[in-house]
PDB file of N, CA and C in Angstrom:
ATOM      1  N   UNK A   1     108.454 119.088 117.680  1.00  0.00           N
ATOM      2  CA  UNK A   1     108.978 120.334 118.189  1.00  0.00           C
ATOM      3  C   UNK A   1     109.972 120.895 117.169  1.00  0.00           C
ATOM      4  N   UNK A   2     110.168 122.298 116.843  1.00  0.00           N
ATOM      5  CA  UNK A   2     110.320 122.957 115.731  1.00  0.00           C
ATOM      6  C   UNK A   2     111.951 123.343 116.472  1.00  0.00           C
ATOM      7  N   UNK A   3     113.435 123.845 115.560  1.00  0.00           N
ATOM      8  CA  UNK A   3     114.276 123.510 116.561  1.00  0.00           C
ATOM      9  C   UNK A   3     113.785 125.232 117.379  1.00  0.00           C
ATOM     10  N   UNK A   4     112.993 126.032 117.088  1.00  0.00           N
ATOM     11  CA  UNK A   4     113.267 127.686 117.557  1.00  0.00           C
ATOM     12  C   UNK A   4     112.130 127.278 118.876  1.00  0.00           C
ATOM     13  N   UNK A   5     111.413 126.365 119.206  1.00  0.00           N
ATOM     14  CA  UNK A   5     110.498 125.798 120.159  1.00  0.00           C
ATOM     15  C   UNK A   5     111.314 124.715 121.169  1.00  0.00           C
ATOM     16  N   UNK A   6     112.364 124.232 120.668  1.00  0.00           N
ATOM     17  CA  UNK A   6     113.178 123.554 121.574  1.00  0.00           C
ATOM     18  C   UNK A   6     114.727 124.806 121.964  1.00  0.00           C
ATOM     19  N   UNK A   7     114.517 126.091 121.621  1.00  0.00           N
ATOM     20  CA  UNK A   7     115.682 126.587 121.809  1.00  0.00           C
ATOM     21  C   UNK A   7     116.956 126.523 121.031  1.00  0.00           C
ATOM     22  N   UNK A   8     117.175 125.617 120.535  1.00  0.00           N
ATOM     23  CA  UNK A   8     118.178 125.993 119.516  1.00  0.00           C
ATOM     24  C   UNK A   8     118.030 126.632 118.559  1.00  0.00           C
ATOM     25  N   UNK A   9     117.199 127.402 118.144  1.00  0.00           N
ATOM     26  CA  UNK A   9     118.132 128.628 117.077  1.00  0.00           C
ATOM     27  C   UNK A   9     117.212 129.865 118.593  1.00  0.00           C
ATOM     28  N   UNK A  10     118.044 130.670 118.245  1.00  0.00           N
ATOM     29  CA  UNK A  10     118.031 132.503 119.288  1.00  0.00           C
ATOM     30  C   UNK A  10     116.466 133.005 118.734  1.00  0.00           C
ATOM     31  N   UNK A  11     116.244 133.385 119.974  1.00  0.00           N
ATOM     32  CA  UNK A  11     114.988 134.416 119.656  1.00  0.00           C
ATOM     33  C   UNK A  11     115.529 135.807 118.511  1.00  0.00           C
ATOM     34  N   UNK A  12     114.809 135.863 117.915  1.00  0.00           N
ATOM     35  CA  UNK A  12     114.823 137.146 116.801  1.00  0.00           C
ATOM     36  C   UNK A  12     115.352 136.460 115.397  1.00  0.00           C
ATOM     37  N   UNK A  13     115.594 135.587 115.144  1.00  0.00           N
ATOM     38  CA  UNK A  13     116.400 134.948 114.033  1.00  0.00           C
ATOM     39  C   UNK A  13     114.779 135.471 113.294  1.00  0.00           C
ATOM     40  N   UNK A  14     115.899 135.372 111.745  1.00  0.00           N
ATOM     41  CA  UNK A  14     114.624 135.454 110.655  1.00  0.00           C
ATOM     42  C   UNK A  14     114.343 134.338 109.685  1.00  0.00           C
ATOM     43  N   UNK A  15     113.384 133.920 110.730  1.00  0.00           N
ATOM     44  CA  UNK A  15     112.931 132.285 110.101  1.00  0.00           C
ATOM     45  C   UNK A  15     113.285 132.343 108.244  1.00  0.00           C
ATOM     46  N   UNK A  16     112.619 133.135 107.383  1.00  0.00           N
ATOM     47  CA  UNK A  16     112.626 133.156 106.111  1.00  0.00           C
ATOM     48  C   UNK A  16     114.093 133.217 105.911  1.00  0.00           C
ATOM     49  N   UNK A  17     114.925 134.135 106.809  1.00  0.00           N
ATOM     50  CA  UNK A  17     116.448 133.882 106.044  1.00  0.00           C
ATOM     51  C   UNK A  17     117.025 132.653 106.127  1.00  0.00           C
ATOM     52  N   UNK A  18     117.093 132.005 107.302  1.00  0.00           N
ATOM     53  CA  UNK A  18     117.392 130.853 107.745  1.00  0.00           C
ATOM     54  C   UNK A  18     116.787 129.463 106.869  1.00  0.00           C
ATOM     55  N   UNK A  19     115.463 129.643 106.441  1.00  0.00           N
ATOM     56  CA  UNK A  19     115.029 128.862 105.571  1.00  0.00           C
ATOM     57  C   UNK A  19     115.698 128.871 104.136  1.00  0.00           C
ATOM     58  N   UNK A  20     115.950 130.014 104.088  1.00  0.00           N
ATOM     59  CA  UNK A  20     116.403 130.382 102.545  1.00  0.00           C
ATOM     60  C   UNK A  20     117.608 129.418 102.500  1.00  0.00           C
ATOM     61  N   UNK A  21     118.536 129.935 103.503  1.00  0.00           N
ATOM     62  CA  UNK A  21     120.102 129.790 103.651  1.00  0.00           C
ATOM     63  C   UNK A  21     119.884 128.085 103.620  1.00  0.00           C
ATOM     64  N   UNK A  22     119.564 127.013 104.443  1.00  0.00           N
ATOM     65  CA  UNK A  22     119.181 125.995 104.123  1.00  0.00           C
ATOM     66  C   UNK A  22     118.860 125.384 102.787  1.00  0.00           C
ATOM     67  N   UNK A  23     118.007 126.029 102.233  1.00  0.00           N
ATOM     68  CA  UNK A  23     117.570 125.678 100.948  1.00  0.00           C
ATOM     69  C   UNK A  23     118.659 125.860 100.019  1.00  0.00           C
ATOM     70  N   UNK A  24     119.702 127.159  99.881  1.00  0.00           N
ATOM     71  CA  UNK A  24     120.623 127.590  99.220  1.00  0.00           C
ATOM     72  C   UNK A  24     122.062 125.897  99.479  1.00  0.00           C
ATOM     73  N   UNK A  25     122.027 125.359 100.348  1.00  0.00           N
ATOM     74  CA  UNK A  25     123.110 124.128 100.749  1.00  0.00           C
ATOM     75  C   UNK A  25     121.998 122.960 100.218  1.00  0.00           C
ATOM     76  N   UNK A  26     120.799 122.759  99.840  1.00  0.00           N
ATOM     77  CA  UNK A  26     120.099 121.249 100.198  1.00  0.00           C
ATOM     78  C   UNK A  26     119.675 121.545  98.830  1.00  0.00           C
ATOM     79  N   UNK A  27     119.174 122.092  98.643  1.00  0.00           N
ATOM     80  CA  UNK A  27     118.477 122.126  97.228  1.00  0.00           C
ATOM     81  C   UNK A  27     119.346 121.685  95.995  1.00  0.00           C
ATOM     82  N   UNK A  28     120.584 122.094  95.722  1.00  0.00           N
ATOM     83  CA  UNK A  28     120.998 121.702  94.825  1.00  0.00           C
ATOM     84  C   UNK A  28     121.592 120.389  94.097  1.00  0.00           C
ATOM     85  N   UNK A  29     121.196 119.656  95.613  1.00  0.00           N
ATOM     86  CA  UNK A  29     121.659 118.209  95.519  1.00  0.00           C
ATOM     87  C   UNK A  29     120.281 116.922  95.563  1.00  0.00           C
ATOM     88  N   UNK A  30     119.464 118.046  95.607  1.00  0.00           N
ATOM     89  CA  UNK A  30     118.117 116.745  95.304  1.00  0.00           C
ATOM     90  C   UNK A  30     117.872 116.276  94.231  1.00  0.00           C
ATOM     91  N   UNK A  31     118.103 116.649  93.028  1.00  0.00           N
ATOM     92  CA  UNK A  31     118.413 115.935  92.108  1.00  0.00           C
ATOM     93  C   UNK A  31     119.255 114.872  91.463  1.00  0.00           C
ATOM     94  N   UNK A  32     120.508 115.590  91.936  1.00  0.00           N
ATOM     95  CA  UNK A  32     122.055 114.470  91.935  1.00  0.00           C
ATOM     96  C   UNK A  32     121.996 112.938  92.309  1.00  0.00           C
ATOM     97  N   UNK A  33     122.341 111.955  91.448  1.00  0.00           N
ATOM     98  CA  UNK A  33     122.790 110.869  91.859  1.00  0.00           C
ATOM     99  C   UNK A  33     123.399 110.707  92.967  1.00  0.00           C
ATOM    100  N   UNK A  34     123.012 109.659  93.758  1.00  0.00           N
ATOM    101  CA  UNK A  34     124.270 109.807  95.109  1.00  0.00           C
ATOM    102  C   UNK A  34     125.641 109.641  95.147  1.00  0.00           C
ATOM    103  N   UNK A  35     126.127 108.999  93.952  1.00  0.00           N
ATOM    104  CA  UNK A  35     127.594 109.060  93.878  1.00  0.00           C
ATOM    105  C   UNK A  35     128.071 110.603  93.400  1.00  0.00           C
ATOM    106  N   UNK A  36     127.377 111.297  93.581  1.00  0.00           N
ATOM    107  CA  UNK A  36     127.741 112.448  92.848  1.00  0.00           C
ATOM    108  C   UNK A  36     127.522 113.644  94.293  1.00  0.00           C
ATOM    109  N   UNK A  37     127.375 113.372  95.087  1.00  0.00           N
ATOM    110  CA  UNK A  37     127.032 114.010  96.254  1.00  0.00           C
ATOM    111  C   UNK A  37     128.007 113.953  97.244  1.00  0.00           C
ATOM    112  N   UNK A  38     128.332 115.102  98.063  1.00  0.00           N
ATOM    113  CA  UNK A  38     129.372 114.787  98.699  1.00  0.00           C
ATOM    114  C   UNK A  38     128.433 115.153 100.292  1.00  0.00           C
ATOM    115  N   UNK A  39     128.061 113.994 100.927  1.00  0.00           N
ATOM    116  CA  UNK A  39     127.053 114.364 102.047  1.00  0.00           C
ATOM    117  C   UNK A  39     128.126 114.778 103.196  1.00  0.00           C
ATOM    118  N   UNK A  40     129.510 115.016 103.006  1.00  0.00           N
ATOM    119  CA  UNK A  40     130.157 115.573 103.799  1.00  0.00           C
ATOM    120  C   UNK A  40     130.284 117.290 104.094  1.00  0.00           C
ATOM    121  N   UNK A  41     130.509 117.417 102.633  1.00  0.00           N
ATOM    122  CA  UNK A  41     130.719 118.760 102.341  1.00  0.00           C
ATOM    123  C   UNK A  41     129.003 119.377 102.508  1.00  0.00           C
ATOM    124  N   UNK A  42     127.726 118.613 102.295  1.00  0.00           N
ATOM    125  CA  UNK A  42     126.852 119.366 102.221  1.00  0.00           C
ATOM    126  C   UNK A  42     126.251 119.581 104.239  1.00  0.00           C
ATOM    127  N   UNK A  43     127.261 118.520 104.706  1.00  0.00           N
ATOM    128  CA  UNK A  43     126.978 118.683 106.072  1.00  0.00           C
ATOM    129  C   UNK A  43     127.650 119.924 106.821  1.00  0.00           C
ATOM    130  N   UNK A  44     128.959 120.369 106.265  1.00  0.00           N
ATOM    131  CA  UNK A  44     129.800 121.267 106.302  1.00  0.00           C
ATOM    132  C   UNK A  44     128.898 122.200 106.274  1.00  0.00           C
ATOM    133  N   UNK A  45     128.311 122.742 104.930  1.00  0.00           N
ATOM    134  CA  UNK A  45     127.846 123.597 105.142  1.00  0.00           C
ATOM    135  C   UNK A  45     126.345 124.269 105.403  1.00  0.00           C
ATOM    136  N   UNK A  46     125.872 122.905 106.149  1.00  0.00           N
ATOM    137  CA  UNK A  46     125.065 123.016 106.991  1.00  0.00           C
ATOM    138  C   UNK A  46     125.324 123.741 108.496  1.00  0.00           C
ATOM    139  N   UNK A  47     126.106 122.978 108.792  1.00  0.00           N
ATOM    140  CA  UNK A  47     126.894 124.050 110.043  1.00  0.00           C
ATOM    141  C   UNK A  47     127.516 124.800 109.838  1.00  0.00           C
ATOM    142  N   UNK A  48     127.658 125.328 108.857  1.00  0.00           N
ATOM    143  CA  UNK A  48     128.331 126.807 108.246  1.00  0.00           C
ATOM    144  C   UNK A  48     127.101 127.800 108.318  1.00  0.00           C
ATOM    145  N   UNK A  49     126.353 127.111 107.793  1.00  0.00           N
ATOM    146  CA  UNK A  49     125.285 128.514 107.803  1.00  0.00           C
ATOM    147  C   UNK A  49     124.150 128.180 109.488  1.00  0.00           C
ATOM    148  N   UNK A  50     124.519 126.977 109.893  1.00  0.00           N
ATOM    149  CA  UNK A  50     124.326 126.816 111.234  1.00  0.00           C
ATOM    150  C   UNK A  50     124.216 128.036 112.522  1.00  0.00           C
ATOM    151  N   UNK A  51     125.950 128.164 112.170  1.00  0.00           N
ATOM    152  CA  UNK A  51     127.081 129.053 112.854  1.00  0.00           C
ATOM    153  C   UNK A  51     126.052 130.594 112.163  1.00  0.00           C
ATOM    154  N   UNK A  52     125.851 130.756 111.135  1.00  0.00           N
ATOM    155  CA  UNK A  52     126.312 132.075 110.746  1.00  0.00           C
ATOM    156  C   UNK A  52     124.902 132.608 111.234  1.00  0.00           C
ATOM    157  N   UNK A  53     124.023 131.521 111.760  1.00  0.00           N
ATOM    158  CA  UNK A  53     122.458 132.461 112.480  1.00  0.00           C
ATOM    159  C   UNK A  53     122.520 131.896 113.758  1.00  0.00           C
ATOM    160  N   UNK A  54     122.989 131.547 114.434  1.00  0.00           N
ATOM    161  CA  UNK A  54     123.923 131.017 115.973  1.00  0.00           C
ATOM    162  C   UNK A  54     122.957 130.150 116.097  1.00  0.00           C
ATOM    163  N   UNK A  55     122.913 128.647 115.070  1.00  0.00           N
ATOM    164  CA  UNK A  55     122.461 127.435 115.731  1.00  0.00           C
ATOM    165  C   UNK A  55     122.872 126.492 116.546  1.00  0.00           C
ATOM    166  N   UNK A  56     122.464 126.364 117.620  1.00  0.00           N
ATOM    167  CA  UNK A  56     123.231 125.313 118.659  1.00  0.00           C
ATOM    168  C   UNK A  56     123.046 124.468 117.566  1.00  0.00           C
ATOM    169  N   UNK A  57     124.367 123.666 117.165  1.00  0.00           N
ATOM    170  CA  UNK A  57     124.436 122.398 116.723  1.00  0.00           C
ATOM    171  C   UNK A  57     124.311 121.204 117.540  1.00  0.00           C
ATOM    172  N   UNK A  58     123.850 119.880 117.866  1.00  0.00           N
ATOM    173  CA  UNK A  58     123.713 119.153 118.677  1.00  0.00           C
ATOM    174  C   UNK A  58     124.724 117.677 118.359  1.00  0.00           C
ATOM    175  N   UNK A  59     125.018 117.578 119.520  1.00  0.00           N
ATOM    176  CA  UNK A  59     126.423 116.264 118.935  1.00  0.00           C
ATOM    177  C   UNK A  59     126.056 115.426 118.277  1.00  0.00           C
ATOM    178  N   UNK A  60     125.188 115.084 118.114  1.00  0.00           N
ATOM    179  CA  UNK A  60     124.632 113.868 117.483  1.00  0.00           C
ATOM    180  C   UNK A  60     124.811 114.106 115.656  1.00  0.00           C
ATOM    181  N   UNK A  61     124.479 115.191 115.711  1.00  0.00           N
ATOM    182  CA  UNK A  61     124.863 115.655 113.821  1.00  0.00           C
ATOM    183  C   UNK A  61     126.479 116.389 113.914  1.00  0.00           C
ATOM    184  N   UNK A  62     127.206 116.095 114.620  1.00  0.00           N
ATOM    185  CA  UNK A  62     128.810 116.161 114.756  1.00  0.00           C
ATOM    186  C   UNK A  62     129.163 114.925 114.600  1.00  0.00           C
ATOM    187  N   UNK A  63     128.614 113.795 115.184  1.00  0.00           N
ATOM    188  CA  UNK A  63     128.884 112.319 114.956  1.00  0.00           C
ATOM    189  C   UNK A  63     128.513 112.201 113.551  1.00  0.00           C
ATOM    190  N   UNK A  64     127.516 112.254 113.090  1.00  0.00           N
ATOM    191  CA  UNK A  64     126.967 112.016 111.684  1.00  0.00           C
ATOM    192  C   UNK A  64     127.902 112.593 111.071  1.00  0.00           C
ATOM    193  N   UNK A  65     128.318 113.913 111.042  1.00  0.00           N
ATOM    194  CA  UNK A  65     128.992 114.215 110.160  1.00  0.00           C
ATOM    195  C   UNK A  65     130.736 113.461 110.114  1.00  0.00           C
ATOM    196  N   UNK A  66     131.122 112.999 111.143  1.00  0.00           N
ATOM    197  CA  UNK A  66     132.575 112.640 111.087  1.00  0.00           C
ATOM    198  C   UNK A  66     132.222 111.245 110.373  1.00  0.00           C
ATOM    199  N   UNK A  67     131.177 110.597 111.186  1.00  0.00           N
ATOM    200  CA  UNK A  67     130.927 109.365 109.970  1.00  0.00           C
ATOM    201  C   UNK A  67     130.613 109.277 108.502  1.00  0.00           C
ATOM    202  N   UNK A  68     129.924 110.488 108.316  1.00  0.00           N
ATOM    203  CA  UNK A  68     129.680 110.574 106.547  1.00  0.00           C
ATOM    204  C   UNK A  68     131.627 110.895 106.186  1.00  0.00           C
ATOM    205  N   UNK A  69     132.262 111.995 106.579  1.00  0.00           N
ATOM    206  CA  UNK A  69     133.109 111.647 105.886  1.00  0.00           C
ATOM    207  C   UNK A  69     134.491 110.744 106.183  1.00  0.00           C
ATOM    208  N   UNK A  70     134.203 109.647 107.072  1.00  0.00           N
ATOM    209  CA  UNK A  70     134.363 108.487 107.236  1.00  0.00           C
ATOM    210  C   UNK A  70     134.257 107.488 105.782  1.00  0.00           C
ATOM    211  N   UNK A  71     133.073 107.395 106.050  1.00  0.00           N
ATOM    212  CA  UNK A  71     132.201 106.495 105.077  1.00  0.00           C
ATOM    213  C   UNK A  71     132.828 107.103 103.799  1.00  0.00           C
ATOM    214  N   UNK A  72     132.717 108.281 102.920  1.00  0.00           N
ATOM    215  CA  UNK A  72     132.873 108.777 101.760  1.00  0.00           C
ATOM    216  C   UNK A  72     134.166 108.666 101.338  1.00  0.00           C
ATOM    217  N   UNK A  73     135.260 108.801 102.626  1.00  0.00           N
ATOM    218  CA  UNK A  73     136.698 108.319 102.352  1.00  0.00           C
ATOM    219  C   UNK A  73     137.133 107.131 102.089  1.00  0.00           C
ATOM    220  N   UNK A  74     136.470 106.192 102.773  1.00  0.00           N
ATOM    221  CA  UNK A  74     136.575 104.852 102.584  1.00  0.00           C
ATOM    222  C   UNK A  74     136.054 104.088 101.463  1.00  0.00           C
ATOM    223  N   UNK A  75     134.596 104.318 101.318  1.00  0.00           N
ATOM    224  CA  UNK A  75     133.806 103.882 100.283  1.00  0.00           C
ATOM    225  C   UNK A  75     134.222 104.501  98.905  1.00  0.00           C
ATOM    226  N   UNK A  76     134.185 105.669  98.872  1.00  0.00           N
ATOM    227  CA  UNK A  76     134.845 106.741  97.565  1.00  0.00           C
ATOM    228  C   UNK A  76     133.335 107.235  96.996  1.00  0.00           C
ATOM    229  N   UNK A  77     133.218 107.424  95.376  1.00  0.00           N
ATOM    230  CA  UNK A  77     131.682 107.280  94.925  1.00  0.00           C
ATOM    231  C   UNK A  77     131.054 106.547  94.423  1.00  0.00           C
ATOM    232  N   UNK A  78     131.710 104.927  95.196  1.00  0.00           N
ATOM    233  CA  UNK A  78     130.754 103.778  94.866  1.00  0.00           C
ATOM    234  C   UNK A  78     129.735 103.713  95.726  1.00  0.00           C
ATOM    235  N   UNK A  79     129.584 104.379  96.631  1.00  0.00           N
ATOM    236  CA  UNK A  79     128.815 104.398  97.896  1.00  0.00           C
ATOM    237  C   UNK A  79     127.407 104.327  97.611  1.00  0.00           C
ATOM    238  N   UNK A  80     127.000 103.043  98.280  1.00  0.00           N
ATOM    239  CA  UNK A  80     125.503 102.734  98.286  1.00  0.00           C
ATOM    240  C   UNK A  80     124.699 102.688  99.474  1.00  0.00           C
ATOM    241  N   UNK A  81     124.352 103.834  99.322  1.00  0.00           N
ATOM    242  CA  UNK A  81     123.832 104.196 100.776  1.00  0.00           C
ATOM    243  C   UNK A  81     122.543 103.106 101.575  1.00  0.00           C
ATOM    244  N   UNK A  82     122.178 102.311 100.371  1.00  0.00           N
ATOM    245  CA  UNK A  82     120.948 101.164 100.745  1.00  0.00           C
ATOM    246  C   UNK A  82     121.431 100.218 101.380  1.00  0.00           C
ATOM    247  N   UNK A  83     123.127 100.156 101.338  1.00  0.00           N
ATOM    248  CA  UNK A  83     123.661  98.671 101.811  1.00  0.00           C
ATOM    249  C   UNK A  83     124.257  99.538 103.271  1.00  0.00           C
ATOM    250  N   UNK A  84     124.777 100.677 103.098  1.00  0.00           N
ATOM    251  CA  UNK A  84     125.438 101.109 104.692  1.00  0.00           C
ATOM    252  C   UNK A  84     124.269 101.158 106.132  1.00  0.00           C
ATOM    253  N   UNK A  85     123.076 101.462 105.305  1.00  0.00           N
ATOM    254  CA  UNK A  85     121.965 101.180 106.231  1.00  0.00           C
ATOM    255  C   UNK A  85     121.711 100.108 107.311  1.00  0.00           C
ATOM    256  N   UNK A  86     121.603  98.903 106.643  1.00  0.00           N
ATOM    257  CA  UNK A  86     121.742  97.895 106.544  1.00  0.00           C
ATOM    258  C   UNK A  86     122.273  97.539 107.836  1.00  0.00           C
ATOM    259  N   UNK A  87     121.727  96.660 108.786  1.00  0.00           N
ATOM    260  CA  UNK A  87     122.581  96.068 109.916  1.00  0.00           C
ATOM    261  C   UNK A  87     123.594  95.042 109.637  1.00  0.00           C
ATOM    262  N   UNK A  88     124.920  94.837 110.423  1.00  0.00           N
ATOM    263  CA  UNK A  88     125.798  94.197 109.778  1.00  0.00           C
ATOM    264  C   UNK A  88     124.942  92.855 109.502  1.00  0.00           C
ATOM    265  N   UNK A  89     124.183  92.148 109.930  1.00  0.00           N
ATOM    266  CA  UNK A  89     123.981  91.224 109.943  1.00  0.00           C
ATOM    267  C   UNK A  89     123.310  91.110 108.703  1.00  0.00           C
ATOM    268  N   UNK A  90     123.093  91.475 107.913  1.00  0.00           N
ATOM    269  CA  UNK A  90     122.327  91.877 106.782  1.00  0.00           C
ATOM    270  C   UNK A  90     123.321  91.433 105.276  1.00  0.00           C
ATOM    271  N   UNK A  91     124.509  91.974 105.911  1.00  0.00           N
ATOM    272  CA  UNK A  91     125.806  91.656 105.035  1.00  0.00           C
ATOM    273  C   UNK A  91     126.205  90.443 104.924  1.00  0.00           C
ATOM    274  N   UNK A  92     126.231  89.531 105.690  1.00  0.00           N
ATOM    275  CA  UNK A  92     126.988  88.460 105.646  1.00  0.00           C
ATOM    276  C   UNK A  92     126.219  87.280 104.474  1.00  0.00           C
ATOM    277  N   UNK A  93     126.629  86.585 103.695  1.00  0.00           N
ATOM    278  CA  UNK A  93     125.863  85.234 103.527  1.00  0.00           C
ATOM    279  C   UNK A  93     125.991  84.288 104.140  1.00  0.00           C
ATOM    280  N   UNK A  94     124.572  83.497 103.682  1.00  0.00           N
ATOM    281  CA  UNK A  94     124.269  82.336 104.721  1.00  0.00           C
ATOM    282  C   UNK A  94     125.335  81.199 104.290  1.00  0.00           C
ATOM    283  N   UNK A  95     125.591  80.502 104.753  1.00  0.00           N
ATOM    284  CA  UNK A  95     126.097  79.392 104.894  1.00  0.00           C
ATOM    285  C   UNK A  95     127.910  79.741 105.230  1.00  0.00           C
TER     286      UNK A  95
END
């Protein structure tokens, strides 16, 4: 389900702008190393341009986002996103 089929973005929005505006925040970081990425700030302004075509944002990417910049404060840009995945149990060694 597409989010304009579940209701969150408004009838009349203009899919192509909205796509654009997306692409204009995501695109420039698909290349970047991940220490070089700030998945806080690019969440920011995800709900920046969220807001600016009246997307219901859903709590669940409000949680994500307080945890990315959680994680990015704590970790800094050593951050290895293969190990935060990871269930704790994953971390520990044996013995």
């Amino acid at each position: 389900m597409t989010h304009l089929e579940s209701g969150w973005v408004p009838r009349g929005t203009r899919v192509d702008e909205l796509e654009s505006a997306i692409r204009a925040v995501c695109e420039p970081v698909f290349d970047r190393p991940l220490k070089d990425i700030s998945f806080g700030q690019v969440l920011v302004r995800l709900f920046a341009t969220s807001r600016r075509f009246n997307v219901e944002i859903q709590p669940q990417l409000l949680l994500l986002q307080k945890t990315l910049l959680n994680v990015e404060g704590w970790v800094g840009s050593s951050i290895r996103s293969w190990i935060c995945g990871k269930p704790p149990s994953r971390f520990s060694k044996p013995g």
